[in-house]
Protein backbone atom coordinates (compact mmCIF):
# COMPACT_ATOMS: atom_id res chain seq x y z
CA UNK A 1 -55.01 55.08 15.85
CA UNK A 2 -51.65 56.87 16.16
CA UNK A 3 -51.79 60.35 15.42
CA UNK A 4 -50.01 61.52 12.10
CA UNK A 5 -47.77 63.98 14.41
CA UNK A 6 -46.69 60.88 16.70
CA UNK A 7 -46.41 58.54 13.59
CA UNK A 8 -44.11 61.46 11.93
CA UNK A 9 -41.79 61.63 15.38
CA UNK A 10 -41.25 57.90 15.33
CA UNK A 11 -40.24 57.03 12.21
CA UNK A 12 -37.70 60.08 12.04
CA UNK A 13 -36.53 59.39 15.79
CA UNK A 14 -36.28 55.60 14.82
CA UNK A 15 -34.40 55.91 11.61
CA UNK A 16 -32.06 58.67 13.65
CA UNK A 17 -30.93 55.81 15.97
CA UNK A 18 -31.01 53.01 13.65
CA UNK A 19 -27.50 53.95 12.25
CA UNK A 20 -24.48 51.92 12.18
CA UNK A 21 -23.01 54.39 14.70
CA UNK A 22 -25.34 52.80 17.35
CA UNK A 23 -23.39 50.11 17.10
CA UNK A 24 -20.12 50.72 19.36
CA UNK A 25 -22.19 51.94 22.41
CA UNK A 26 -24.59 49.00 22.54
CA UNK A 27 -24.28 45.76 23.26
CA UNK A 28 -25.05 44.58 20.03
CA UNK A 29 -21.53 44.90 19.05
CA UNK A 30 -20.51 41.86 20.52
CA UNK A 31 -22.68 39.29 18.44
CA UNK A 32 -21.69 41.71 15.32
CA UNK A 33 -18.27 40.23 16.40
CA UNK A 34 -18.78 36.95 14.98
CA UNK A 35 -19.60 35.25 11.68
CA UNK A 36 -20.86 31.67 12.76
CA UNK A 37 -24.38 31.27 14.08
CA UNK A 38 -23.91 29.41 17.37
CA UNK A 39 -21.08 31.60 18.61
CA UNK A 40 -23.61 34.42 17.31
CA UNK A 41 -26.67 33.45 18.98
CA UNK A 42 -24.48 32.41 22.22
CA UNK A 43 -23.26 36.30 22.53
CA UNK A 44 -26.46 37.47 21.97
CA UNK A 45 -28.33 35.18 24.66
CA UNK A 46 -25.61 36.30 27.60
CA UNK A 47 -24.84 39.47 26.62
CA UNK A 48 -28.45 40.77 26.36
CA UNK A 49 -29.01 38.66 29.94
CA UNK A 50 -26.71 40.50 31.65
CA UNK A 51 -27.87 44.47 30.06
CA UNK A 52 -28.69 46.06 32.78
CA UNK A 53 -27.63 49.35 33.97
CA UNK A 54 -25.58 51.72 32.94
CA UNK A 55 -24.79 50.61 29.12
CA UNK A 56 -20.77 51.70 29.73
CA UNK A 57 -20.40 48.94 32.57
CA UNK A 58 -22.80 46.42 30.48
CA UNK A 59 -20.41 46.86 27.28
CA UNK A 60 -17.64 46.29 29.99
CA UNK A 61 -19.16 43.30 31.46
CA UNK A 62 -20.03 41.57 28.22
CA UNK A 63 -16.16 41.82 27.00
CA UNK A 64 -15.32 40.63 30.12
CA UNK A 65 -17.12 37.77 29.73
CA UNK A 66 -16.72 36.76 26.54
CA UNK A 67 -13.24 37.27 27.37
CA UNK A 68 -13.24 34.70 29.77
CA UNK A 69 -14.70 32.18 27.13
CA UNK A 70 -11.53 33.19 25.25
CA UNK A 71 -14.08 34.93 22.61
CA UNK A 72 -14.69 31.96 21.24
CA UNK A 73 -17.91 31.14 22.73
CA UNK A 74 -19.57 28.13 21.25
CA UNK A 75 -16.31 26.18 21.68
CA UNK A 76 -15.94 27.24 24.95
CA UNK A 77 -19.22 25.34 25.54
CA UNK A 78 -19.15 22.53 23.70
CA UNK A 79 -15.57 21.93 25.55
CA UNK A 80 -17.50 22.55 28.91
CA UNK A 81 -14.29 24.56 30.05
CA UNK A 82 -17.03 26.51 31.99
CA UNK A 83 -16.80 23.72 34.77
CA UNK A 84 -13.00 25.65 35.11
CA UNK A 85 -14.37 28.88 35.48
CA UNK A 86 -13.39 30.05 38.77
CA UNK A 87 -15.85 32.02 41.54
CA UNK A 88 -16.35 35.85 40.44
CA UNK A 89 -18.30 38.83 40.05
CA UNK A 90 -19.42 38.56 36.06
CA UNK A 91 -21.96 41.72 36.10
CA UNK A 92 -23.90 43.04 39.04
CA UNK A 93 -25.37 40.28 40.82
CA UNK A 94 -24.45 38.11 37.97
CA UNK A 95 -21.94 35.46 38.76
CA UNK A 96 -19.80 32.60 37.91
CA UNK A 97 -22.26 30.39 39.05
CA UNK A 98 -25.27 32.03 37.19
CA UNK A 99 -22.60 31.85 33.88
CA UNK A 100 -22.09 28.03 34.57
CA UNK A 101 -25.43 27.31 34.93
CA UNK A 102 -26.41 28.96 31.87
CA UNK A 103 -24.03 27.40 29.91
CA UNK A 104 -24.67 23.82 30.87
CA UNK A 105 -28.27 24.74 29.59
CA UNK A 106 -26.89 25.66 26.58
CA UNK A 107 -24.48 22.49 25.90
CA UNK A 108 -27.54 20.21 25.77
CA UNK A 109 -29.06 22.46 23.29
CA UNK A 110 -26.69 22.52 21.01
CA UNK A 111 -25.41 19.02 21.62
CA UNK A 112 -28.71 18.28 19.97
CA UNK A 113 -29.34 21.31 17.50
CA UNK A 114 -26.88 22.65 14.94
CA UNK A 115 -28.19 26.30 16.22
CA UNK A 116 -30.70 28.06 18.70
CA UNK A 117 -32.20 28.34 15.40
CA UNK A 118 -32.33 25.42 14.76
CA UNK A 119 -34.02 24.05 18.44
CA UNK A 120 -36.59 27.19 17.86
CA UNK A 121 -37.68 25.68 14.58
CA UNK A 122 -37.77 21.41 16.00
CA UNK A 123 -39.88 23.10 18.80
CA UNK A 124 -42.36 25.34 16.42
CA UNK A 125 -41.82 28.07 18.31
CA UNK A 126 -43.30 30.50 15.81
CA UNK A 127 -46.62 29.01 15.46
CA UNK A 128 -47.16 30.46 19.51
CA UNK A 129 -48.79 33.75 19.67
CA UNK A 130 -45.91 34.54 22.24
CA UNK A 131 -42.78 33.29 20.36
CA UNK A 132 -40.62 34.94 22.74
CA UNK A 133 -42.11 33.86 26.09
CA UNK A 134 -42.66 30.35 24.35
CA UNK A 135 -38.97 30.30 23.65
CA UNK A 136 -37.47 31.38 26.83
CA UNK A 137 -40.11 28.48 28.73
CA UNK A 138 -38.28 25.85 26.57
CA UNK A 139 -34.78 26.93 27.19
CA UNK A 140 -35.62 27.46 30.78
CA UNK A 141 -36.53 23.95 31.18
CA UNK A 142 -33.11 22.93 29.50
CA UNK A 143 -31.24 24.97 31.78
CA UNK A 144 -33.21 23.13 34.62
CA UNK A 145 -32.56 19.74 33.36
CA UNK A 146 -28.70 20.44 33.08
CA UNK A 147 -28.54 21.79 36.69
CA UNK A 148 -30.44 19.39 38.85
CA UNK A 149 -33.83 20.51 38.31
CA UNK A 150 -33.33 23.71 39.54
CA UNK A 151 -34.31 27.03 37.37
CA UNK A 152 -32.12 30.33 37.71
CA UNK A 153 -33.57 33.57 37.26
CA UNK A 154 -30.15 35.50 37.07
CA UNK A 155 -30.22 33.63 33.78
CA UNK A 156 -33.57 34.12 32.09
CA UNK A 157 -36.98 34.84 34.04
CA UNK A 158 -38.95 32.42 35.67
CA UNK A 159 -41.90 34.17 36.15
CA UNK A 160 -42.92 34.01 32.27
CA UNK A 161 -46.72 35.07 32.99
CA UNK A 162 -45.42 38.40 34.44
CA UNK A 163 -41.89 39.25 32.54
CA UNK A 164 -41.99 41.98 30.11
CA UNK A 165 -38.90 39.40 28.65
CA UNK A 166 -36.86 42.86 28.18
CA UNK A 167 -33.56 41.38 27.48
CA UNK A 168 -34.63 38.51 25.58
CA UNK A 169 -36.75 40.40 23.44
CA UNK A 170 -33.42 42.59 23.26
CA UNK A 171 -31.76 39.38 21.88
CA UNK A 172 -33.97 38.53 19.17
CA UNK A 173 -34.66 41.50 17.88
CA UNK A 174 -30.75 41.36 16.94
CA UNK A 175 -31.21 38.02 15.94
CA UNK A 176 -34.21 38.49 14.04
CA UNK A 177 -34.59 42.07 12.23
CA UNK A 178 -32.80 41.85 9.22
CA UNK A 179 -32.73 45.24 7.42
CA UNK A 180 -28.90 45.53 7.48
CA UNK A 181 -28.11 48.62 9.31
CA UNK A 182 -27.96 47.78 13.58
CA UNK A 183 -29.51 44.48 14.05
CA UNK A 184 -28.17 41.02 12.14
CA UNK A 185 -30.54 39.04 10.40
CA UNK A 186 -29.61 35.59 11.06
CA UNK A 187 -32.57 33.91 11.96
CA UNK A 188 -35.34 32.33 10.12
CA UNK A 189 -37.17 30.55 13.07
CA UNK A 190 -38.94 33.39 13.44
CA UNK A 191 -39.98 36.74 11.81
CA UNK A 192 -39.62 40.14 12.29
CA UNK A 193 -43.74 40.33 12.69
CA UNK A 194 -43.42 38.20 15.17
CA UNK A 195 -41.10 40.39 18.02
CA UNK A 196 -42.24 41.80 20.95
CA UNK A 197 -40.89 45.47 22.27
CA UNK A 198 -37.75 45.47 24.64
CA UNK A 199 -39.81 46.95 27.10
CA UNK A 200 -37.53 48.42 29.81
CA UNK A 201 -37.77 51.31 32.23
CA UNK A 202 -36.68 54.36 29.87
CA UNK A 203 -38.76 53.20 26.94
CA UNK A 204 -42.15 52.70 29.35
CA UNK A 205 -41.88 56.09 30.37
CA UNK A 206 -41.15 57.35 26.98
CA UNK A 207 -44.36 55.12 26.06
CA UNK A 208 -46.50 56.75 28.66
CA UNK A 209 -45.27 60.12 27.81
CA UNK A 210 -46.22 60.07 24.49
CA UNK A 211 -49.36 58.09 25.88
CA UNK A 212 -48.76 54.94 24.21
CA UNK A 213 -49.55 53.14 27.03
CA UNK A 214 -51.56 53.94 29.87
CA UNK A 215 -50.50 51.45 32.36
CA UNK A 216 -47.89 51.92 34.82
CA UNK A 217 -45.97 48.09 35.40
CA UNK A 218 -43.44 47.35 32.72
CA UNK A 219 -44.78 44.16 32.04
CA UNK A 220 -45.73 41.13 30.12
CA UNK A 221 -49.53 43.27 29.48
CA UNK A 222 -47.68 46.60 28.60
CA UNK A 223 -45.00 45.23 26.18
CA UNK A 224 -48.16 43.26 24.62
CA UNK A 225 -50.55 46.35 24.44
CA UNK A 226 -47.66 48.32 23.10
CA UNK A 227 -46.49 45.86 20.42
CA UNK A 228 -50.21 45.76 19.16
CA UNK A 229 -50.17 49.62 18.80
CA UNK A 230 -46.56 50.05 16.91
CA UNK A 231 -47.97 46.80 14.95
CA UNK A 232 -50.72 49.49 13.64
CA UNK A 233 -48.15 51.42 11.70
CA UNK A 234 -45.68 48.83 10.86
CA UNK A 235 -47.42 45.24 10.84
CA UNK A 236 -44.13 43.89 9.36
CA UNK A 237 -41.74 45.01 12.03
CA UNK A 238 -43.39 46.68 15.07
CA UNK A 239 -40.02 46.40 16.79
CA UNK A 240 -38.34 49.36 14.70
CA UNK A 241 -40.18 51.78 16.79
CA UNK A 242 -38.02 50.50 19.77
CA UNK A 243 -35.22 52.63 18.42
CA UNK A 244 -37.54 55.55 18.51
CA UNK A 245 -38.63 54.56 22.53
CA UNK A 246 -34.88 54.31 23.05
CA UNK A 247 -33.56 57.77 21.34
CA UNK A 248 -36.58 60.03 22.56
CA UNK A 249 -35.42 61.74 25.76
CA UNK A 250 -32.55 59.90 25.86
CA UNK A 251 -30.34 63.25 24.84
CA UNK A 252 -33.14 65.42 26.91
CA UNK A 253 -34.59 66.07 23.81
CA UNK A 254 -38.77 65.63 23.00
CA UNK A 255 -41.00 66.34 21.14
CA UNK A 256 -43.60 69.30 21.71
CA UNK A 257 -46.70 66.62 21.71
CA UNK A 258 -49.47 66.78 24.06
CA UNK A 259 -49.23 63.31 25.56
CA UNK A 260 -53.15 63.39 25.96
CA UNK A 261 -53.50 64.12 21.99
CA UNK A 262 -50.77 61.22 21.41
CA UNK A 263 -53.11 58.87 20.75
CA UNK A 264 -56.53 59.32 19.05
CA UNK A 265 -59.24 56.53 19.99
């Protein structure tokens, strides 16, 4: 059990961040951009796959690259104009390459599926207990076929047993979490039950802090065993609380909790 001081915090730090304001310093803007599904769910998948860092230069990087798809994304990839796309630097160690091997991935998915949607709901992805890691196996081994055989981490993990699945997880909690305000709604593959925390570095510590969590990797476990827990006060949409994880501390603001009383067993 969550202590009623702890439950208090998060719902008020949650519904502080969970404002349309949000919106222009995340990369969630750039799916918001668009009003059909595939070029939707395309933003979504690469610009969550490349958030990492310092969100200024990841807002940067993602209008960069949708740039160079001439913002019209799921055109751009159905017209494989990607082959075109010369040798550069997309984000980090991101690259031209990665972005044409993602994208081939991507043109036999939808050359078969009206939507991502769509190939989540011919696979049954929701009827895994791990939608999220079951999802990113099966586009994994499209991206695979489309390249050779050969997988691509800089695209989506490999190492599915381990990966907390951060930026994925990122990606369909947009795609997923429908109550209007920050995230879009546009699935119904899966539901908002069903998401897994965007576990990354800031919101483990913030976990552990608050002792949340007691472990110390940010990984597949700890974004499990913490999705469980938020699932205790919100078995509809556990993922909500990842706007608290996100906005406590962030400002060098937090709560006067003893971490140790956090939780009560």
């Amino acid at each position: 059990m969550i202590s009623p001081d702890l439950h208090l915090l998060l719902d008020s730090e949650a519904a502080r961040i969970n404002h349309p304001d949000f919106i222009a310093l995340d990369p969630v803007q750039f799916p918001r951009r668009y009003s059909a599904l595939p070029d939707i769910e395309i933003a979504a998948l690469l610009c969550s796959s490349i958030a990492w860092g310092n969100r200024k230069m990841i807002c940067r990087d993602c209008d960069r690259m949708l740039a160079l798809m001439g913002h019209d994304p799921y055109n751009y990839v159905m017209d494989r104009a990607y082959e075109e796309l010369p040798d550069q630097n997309i984000h980090r160690t991101f690259f031209a390459a990665n972005l044409r091997h993602f994208l081939r991935g991507l043109h036999e998915i939808y050359s078969r599926h009206g939507s991502l949607n769509d190939f989540a709901l011919h696979h049954h992805v929701a009827d895994d207990e791990f939608p999220a890691w079951r999802l990113v196996q099966l586009i994994n081994a499209e991206l695979a076929q489309a390249n050779g055989g050969h997988g691509d981490s800089r695209c989506l993990p490999l190492n599915l047993d381990k990966t907390a699945l951060k930026r994925v997880n990122m990606a369909l909690r947009w795609l997923v979490r429908d109550d209007g305000i920050v995230d879009l709604g546009v699935w119904n593959a899966l539901k908002p039950s069903q998401l897994y925390i965007p576990l990354d570095v800031h919101v483990g510590n913030t976990a552990r802090s608050l002792g949340l969590v007691t472990r110390k990797a940010n990984d597949r476990r700890t974004t499990v065993e913490l999705t469980h827990l938020l699932r205790t006060l919100r078995p509809d949409d556990p993922v909500y609380y990842d706007y608290a994880l996100f906005g406590i501390g962030i400002d060098g603001t937090i709560a006067d909790l003893n971490p140790g009383n956090a939780q009560k067993h």
